[in-house]
PDB file of N, CA and C in Angstrom:
ATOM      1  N   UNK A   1      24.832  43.311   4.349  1.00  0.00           N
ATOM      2  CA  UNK A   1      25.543  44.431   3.760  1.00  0.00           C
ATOM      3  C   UNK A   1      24.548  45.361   3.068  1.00  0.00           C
ATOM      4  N   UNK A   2      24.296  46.731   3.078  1.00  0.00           N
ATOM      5  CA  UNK A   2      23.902  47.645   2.680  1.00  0.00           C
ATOM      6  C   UNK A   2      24.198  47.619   1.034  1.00  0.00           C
ATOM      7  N   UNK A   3      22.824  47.783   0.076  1.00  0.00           N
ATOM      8  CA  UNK A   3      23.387  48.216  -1.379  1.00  0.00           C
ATOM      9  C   UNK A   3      22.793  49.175  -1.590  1.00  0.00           C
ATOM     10  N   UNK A   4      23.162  50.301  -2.405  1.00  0.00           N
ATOM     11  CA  UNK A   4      22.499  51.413  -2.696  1.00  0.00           C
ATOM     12  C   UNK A   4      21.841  51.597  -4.164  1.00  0.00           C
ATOM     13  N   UNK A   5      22.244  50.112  -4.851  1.00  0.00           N
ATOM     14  CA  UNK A   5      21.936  50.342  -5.921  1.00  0.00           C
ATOM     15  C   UNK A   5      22.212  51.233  -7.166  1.00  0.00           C
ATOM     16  N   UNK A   6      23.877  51.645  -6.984  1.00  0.00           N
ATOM     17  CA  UNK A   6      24.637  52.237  -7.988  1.00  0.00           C
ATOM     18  C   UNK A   6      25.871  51.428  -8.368  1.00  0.00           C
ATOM     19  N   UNK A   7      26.053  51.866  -9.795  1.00  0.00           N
ATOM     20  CA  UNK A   7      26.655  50.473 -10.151  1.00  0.00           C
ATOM     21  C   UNK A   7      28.153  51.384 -10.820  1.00  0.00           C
ATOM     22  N   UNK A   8      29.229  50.796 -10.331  1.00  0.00           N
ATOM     23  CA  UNK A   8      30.712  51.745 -10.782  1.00  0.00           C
ATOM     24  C   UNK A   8      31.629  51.043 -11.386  1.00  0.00           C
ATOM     25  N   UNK A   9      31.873  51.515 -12.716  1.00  0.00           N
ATOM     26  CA  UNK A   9      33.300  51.227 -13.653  1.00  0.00           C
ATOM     27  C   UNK A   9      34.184  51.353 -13.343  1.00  0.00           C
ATOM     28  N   UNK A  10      35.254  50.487 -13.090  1.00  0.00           N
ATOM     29  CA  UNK A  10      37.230  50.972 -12.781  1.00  0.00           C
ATOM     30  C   UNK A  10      37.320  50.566 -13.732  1.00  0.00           C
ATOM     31  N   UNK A  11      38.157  51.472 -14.296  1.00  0.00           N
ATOM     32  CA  UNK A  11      38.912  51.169 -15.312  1.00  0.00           C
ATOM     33  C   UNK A  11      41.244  51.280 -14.888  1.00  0.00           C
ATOM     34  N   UNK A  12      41.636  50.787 -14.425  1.00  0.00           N
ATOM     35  CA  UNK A  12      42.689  51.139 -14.170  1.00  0.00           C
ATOM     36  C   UNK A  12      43.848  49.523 -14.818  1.00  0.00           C
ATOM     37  N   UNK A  13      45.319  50.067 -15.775  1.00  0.00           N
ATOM     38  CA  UNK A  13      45.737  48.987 -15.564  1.00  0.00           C
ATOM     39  C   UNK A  13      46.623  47.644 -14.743  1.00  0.00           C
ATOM     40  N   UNK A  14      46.941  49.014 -13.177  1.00  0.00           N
ATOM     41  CA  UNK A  14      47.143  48.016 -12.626  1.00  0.00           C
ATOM     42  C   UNK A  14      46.112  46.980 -11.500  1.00  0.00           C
ATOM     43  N   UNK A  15      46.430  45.579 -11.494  1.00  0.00           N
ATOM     44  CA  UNK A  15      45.671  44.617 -10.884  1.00  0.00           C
ATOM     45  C   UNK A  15      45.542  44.718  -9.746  1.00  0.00           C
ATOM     46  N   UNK A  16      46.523  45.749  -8.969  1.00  0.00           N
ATOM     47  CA  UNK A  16      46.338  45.593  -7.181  1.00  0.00           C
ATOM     48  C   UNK A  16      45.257  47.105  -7.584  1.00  0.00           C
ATOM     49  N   UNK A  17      45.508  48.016  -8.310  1.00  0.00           N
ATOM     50  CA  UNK A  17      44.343  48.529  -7.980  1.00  0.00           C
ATOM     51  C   UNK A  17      43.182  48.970  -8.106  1.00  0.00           C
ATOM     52  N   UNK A  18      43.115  47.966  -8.776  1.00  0.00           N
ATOM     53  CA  UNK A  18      41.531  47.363  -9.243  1.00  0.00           C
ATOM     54  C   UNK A  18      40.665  46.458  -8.305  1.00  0.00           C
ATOM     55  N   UNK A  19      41.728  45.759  -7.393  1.00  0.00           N
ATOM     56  CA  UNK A  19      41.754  44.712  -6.617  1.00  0.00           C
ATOM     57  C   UNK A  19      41.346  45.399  -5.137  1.00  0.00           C
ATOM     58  N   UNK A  20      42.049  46.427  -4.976  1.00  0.00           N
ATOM     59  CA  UNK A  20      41.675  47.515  -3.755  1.00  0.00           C
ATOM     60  C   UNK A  20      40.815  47.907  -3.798  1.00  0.00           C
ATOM     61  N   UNK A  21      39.942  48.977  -5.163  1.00  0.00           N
ATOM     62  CA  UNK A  21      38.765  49.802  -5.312  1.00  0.00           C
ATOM     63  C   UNK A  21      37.765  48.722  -5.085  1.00  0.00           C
ATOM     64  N   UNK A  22      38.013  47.474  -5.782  1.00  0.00           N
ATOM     65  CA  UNK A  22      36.909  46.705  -6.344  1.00  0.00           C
ATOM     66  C   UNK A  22      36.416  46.184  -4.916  1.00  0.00           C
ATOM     67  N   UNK A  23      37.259  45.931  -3.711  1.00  0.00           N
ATOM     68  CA  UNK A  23      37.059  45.565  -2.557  1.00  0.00           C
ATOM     69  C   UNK A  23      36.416  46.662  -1.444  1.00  0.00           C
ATOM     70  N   UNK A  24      37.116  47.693  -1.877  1.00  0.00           N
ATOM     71  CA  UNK A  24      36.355  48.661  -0.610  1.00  0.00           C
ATOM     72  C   UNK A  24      35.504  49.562  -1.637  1.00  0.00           C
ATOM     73  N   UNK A  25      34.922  49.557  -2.500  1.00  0.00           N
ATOM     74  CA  UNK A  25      33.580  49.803  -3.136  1.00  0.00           C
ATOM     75  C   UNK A  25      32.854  49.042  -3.139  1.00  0.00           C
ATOM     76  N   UNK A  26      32.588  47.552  -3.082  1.00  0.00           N
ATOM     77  CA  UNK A  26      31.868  46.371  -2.778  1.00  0.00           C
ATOM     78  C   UNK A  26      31.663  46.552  -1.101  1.00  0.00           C
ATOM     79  N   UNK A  27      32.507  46.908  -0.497  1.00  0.00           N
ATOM     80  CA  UNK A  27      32.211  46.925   1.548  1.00  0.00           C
ATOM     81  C   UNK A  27      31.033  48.200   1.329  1.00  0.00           C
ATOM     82  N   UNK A  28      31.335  49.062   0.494  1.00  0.00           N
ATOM     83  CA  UNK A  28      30.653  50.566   0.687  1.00  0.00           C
ATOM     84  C   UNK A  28      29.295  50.044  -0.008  1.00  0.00           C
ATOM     85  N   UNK A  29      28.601  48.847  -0.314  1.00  0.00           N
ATOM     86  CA  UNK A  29      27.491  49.018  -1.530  1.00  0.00           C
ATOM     87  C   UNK A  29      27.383  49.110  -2.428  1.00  0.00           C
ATOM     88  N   UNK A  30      28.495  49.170  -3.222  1.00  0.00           N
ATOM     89  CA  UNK A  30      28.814  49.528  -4.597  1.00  0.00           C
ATOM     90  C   UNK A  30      28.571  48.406  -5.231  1.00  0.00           C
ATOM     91  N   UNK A  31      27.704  48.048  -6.451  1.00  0.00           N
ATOM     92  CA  UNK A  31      28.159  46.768  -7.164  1.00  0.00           C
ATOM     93  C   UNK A  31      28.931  48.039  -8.851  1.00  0.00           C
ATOM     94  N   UNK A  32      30.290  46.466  -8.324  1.00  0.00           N
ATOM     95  CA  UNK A  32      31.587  47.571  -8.815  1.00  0.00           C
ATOM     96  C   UNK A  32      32.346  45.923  -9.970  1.00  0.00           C
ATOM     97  N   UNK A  33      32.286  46.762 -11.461  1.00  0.00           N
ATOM     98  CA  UNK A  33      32.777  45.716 -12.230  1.00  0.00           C
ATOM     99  C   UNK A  33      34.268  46.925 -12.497  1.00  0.00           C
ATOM    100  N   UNK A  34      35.379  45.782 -12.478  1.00  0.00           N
ATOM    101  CA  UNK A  34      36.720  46.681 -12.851  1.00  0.00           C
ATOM    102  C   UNK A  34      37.393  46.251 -14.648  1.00  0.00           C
ATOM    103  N   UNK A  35      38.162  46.631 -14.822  1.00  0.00           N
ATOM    104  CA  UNK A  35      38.456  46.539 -16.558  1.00  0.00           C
ATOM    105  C   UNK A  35      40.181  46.955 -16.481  1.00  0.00           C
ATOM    106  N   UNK A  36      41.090  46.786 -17.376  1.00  0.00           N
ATOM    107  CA  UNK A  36      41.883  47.009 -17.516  1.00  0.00           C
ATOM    108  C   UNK A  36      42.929  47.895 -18.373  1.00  0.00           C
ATOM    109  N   UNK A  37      41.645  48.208 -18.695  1.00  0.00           N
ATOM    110  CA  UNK A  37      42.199  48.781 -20.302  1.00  0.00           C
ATOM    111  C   UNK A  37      40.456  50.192 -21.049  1.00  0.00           C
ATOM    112  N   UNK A  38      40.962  50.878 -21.327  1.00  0.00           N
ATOM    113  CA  UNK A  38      39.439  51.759 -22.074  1.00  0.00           C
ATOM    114  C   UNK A  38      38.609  51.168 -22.877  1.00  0.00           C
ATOM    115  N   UNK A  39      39.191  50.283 -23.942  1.00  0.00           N
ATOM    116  CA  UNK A  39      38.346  49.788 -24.543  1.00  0.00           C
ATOM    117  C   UNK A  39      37.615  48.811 -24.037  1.00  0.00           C
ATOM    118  N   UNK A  40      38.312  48.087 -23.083  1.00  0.00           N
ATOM    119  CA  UNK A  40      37.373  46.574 -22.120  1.00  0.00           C
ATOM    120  C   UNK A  40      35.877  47.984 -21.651  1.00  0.00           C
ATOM    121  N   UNK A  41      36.447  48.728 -21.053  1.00  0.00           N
ATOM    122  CA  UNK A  41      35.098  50.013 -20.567  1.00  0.00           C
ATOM    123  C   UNK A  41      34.193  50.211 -21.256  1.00  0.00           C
ATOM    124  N   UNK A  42      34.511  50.909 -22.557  1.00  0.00           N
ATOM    125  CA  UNK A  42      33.682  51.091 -23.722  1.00  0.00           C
ATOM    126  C   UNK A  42      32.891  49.948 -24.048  1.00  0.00           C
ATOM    127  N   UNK A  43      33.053  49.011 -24.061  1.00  0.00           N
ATOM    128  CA  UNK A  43      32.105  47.991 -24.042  1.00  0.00           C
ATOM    129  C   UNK A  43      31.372  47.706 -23.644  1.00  0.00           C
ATOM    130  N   UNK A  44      32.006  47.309 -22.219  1.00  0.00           N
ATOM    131  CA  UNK A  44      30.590  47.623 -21.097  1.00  0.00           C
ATOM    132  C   UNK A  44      29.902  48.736 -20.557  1.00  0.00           C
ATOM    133  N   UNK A  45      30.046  49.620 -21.210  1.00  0.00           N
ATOM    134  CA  UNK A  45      29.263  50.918 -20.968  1.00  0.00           C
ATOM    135  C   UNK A  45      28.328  51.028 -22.196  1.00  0.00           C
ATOM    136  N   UNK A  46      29.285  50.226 -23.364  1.00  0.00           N
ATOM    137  CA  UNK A  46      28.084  50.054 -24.348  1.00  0.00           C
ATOM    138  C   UNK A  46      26.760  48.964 -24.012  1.00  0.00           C
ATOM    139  N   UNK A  47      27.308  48.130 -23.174  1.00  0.00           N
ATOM    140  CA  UNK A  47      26.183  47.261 -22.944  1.00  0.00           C
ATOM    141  C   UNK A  47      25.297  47.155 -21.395  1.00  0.00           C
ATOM    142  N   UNK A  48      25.718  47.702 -20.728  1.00  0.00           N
ATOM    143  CA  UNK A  48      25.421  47.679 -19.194  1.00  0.00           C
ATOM    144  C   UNK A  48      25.015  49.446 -18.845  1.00  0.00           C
ATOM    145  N   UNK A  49      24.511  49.463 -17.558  1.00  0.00           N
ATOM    146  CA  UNK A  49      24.285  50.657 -17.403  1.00  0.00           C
ATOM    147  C   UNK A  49      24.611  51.076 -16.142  1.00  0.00           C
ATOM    148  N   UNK A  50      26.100  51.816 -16.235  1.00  0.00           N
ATOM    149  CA  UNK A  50      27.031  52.131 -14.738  1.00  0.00           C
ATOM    150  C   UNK A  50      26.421  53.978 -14.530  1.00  0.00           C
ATOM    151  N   UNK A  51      26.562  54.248 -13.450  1.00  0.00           N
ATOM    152  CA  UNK A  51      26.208  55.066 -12.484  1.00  0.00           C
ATOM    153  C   UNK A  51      27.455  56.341 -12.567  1.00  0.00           C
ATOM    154  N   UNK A  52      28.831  55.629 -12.308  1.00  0.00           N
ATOM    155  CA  UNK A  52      30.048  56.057 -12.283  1.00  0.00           C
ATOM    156  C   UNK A  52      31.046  55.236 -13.002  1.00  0.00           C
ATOM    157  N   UNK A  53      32.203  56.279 -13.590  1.00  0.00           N
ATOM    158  CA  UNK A  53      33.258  55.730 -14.315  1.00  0.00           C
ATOM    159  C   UNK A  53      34.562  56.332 -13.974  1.00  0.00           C
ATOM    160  N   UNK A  54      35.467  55.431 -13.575  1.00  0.00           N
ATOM    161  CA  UNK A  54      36.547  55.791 -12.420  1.00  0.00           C
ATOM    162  C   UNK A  54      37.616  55.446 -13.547  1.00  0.00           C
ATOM    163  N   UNK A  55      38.103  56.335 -13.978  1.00  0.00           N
ATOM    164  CA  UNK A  55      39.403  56.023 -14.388  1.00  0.00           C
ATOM    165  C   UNK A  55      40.919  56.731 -14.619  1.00  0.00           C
ATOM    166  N   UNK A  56      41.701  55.566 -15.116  1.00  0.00           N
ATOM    167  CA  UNK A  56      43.027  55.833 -14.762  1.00  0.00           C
ATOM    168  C   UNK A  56      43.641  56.643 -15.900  1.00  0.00           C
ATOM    169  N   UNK A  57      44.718  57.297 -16.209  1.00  0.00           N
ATOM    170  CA  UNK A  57      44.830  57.765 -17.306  1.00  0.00           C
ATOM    171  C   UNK A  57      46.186  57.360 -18.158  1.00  0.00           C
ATOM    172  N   UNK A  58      47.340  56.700 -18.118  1.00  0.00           N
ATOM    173  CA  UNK A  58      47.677  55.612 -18.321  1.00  0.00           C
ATOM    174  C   UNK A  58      47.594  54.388 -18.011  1.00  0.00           C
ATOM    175  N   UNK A  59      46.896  53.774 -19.455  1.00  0.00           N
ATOM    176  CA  UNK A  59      46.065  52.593 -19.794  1.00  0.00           C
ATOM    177  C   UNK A  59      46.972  52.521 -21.452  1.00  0.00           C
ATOM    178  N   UNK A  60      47.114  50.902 -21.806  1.00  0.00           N
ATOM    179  CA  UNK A  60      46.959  50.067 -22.955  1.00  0.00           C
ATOM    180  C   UNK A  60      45.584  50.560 -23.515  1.00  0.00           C
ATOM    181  N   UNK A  61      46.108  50.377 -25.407  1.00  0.00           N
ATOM    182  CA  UNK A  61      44.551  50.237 -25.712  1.00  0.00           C
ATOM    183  C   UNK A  61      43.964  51.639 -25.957  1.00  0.00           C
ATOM    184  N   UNK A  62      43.925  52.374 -24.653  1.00  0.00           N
ATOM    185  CA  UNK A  62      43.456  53.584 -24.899  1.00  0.00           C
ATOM    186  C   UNK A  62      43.152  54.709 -23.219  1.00  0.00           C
ATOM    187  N   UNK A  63      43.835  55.597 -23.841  1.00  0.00           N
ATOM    188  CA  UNK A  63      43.869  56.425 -22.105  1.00  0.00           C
ATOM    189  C   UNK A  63      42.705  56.505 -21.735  1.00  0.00           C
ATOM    190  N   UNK A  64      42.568  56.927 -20.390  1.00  0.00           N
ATOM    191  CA  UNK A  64      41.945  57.921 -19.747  1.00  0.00           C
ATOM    192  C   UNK A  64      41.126  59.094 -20.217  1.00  0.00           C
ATOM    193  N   UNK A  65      41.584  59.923 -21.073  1.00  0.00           N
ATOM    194  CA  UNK A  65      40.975  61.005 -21.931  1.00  0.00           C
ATOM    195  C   UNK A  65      40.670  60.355 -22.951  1.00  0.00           C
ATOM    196  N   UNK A  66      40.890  59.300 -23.834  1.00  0.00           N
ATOM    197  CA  UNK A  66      40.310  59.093 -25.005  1.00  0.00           C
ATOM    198  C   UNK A  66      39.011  58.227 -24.046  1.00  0.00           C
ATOM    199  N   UNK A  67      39.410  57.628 -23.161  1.00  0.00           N
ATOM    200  CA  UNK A  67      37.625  56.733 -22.949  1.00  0.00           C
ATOM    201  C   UNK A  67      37.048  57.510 -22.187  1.00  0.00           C
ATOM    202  N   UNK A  68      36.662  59.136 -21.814  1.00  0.00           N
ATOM    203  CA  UNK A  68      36.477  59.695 -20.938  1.00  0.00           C
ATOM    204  C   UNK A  68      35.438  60.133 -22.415  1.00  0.00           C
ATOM    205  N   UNK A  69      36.302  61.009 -23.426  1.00  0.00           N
ATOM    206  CA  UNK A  69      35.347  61.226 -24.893  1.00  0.00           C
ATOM    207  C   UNK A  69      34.899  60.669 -24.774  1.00  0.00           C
ATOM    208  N   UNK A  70      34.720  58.736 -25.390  1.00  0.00           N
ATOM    209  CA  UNK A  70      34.335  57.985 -25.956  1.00  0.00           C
ATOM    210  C   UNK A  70      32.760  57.478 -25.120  1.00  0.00           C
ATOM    211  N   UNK A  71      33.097  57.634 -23.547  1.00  0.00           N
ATOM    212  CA  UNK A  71      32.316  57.387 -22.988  1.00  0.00           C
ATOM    213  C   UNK A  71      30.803  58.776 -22.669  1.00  0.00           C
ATOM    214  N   UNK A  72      31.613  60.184 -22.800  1.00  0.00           N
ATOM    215  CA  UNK A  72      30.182  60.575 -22.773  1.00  0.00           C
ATOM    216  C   UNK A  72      29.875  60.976 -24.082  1.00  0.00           C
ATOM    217  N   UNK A  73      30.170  60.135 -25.302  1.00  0.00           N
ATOM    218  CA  UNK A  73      29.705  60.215 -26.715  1.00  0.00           C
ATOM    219  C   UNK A  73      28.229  59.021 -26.328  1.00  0.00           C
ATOM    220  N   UNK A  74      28.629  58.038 -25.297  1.00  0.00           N
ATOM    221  CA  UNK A  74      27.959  56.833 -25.109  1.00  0.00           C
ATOM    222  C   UNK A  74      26.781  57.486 -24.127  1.00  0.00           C
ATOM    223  N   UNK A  75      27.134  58.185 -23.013  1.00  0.00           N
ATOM    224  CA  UNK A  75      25.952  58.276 -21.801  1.00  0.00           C
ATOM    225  C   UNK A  75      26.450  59.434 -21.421  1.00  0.00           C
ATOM    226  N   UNK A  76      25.662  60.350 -21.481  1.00  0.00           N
ATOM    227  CA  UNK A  76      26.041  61.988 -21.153  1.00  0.00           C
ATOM    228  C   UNK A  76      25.848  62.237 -19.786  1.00  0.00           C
ATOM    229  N   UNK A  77      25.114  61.498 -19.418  1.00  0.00           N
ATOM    230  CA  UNK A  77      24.609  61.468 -18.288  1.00  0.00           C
ATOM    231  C   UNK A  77      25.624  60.545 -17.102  1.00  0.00           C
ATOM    232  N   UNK A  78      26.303  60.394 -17.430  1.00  0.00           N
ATOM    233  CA  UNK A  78      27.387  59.202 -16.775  1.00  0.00           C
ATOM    234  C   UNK A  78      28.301  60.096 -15.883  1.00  0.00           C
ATOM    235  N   UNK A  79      28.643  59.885 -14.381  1.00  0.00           N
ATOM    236  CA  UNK A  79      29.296  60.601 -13.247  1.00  0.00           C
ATOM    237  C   UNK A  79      30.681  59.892 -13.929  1.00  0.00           C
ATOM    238  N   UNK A  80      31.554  61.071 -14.136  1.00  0.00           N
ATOM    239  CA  UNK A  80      33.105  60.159 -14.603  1.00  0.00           C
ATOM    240  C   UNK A  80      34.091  60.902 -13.844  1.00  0.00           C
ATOM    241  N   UNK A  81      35.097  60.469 -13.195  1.00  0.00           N
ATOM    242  CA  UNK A  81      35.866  60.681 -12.298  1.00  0.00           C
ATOM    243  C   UNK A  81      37.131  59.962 -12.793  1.00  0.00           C
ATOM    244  N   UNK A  82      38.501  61.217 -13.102  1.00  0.00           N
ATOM    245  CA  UNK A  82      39.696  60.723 -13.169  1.00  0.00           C
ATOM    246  C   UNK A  82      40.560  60.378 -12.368  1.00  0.00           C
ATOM    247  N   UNK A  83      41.588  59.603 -12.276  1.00  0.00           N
ATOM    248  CA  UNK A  83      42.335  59.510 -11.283  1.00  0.00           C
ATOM    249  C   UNK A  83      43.922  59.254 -11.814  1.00  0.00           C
ATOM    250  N   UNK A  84      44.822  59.756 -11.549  1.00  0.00           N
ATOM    251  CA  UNK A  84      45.824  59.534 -11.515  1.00  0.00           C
ATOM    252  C   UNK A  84      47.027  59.748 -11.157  1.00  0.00           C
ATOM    253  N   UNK A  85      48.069  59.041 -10.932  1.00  0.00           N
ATOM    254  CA  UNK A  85      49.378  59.932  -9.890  1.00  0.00           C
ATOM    255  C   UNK A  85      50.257  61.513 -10.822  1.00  0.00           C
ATOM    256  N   UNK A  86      50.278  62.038 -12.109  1.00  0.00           N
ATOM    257  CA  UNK A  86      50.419  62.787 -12.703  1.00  0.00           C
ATOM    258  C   UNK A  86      49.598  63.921 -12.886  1.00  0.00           C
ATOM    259  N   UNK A  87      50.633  65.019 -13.362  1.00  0.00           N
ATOM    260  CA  UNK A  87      49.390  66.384 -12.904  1.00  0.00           C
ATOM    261  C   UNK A  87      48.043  66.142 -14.676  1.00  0.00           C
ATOM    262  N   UNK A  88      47.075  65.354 -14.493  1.00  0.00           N
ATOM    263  CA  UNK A  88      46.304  64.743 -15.685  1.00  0.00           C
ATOM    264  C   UNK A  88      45.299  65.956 -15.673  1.00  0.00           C
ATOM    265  N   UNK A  89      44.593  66.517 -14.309  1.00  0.00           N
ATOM    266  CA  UNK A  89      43.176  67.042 -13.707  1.00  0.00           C
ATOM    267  C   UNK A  89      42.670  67.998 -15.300  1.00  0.00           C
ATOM    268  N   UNK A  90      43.629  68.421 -15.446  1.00  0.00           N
ATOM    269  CA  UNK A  90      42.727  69.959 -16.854  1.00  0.00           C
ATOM    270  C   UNK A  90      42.174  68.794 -17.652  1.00  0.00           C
ATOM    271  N   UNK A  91      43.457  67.999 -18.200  1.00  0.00           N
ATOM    272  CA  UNK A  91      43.144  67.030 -19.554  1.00  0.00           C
ATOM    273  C   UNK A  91      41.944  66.040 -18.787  1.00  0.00           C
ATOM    274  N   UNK A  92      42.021  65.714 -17.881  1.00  0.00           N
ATOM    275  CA  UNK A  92      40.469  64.964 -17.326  1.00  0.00           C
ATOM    276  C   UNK A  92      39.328  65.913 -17.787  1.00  0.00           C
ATOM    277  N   UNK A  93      39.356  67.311 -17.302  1.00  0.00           N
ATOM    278  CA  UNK A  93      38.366  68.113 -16.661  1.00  0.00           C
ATOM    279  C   UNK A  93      37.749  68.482 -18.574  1.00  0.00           C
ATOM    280  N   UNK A  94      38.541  68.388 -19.343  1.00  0.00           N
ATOM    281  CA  UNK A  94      38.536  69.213 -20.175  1.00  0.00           C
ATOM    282  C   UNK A  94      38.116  68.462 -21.363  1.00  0.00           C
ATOM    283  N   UNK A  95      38.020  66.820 -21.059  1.00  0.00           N
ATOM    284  CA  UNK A  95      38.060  65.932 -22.115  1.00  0.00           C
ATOM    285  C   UNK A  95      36.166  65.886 -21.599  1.00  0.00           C
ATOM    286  N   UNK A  96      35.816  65.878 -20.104  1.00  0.00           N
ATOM    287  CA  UNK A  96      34.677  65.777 -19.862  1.00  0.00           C
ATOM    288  C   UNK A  96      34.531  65.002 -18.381  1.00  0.00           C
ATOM    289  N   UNK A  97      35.306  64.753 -17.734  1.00  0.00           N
ATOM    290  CA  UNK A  97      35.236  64.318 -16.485  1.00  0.00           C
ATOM    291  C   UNK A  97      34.606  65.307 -15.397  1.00  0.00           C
ATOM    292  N   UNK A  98      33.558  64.233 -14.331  1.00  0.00           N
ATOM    293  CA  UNK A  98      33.077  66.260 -13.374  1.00  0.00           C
ATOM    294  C   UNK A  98      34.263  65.471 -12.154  1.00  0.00           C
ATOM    295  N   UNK A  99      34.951  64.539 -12.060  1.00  0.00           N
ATOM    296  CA  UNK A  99      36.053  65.099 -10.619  1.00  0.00           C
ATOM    297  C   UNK A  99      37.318  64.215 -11.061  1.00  0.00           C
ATOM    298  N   UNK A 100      38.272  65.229 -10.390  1.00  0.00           N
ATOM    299  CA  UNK A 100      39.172  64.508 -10.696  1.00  0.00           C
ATOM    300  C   UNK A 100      40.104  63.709  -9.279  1.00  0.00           C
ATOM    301  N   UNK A 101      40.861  63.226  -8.887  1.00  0.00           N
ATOM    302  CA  UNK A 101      41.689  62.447  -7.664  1.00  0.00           C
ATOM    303  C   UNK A 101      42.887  62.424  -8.122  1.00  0.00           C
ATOM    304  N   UNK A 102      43.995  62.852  -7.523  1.00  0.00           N
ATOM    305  CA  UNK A 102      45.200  62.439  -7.287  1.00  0.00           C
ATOM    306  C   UNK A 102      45.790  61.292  -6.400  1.00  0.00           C
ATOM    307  N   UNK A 103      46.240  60.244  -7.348  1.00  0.00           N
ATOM    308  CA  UNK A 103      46.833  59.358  -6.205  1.00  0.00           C
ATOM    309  C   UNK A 103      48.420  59.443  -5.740  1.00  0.00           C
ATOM    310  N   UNK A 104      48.636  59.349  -4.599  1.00  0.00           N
ATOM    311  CA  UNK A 104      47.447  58.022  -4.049  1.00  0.00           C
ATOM    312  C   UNK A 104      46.774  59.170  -3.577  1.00  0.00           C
ATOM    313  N   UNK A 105      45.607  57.929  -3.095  1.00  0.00           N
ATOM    314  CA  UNK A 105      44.245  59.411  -2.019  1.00  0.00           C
ATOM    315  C   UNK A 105      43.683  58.254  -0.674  1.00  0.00           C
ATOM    316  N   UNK A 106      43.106  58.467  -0.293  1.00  0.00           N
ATOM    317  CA  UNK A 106      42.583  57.811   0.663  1.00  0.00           C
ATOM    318  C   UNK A 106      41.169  57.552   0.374  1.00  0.00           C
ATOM    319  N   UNK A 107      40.799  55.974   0.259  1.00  0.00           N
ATOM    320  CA  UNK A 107      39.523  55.175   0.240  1.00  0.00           C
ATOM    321  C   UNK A 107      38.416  55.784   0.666  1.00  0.00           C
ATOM    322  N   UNK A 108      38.364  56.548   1.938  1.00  0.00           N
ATOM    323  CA  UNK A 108      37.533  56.878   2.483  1.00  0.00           C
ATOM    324  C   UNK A 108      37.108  58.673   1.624  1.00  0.00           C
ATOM    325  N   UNK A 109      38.315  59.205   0.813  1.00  0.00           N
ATOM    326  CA  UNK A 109      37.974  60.263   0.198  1.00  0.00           C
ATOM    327  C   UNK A 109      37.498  59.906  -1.100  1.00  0.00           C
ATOM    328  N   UNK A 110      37.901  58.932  -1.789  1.00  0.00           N
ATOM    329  CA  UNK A 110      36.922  58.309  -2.670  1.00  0.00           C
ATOM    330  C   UNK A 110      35.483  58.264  -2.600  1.00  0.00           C
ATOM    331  N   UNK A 111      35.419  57.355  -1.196  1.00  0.00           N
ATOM    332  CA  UNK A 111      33.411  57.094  -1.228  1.00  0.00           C
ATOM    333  C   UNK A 111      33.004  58.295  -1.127  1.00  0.00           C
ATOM    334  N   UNK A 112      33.342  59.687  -0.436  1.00  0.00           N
ATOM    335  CA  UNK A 112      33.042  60.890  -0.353  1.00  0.00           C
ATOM    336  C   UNK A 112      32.735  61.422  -1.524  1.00  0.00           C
ATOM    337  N   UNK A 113      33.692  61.432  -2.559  1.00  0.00           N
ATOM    338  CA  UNK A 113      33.490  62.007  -3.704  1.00  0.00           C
ATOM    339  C   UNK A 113      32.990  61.422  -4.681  1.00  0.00           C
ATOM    340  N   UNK A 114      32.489  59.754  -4.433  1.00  0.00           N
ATOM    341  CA  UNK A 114      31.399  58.746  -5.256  1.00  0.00           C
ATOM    342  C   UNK A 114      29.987  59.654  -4.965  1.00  0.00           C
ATOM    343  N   UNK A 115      30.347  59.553  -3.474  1.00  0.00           N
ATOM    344  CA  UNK A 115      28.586  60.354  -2.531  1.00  0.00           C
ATOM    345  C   UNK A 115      28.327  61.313  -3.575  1.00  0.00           C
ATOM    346  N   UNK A 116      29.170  62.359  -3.679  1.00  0.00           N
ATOM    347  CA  UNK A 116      28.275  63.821  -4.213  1.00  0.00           C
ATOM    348  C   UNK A 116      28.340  63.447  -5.275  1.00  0.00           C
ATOM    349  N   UNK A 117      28.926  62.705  -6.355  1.00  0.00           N
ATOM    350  CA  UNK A 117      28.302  62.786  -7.596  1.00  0.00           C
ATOM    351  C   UNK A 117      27.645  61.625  -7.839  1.00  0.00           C
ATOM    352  N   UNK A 118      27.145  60.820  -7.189  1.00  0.00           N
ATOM    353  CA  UNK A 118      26.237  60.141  -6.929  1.00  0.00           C
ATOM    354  C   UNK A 118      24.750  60.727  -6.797  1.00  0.00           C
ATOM    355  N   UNK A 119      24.948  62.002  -6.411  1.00  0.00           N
ATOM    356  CA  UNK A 119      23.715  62.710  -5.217  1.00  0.00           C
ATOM    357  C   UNK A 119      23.284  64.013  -6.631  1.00  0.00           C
ATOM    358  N   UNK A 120      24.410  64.271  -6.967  1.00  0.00           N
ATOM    359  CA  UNK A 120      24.604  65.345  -8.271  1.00  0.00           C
ATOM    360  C   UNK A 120      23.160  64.698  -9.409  1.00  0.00           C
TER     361      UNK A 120
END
């Protein structure tokens, strides 16, 4: 299997789809740790060093926009990408996210939009 040596945060609280990303981002090269909640994130972003941060924007604990702040208070430099089935994109775009996804979306438009801000 191909690794590229970038390493990606899910943060989402449901388990199937964490369970989906975490599987076809691992086929794509990805070494991909998932979380359930913002603050489980914040942690490991306090202690590890991820590439990309994928998240959901209803979450326990703490949304989407609050760990989107919290996280480029942590690494400014961090590719963060929102996702969610509600119109979220401004409050992503605006809290500090560079892309946002509407779900559902298709897997294969994901790794696309990992690529360029990967490449960014």
């Amino acid at each position: 299997m191909k690794t590229n040596n970038k390493k990606i945060l899910v943060a989402d609280d449901d388990p199937l789809v964490r369970k989906l990303l975490n599987e076809f981002l691992t086929l794509c090269g990805y070494d991909v740790d998932c979380v359930s909640n913002g603050k489980e994130a914040i942690a490991l972003i306090e202690t590890d060093s991820y590439d990309v941060l994928i998240t959901d924007y209803l979450m326990p604990e703490m949304n989407g926009i609050e760990l989107i702040k919290k996280a480029r208070n942590i690494k400014k430099s961090l590719a963060i990408m929102g996702m969610s089935a509600s119109e979220e994109e401004r409050g992503f775009i605006a809290a500090g996210a560079n892309l946002f996804i509407a779900k559902p979306f298709s897997p294969y438009a994901l790794k696309n939009i990992i690529e360029k801000i990967c490449l960014t």
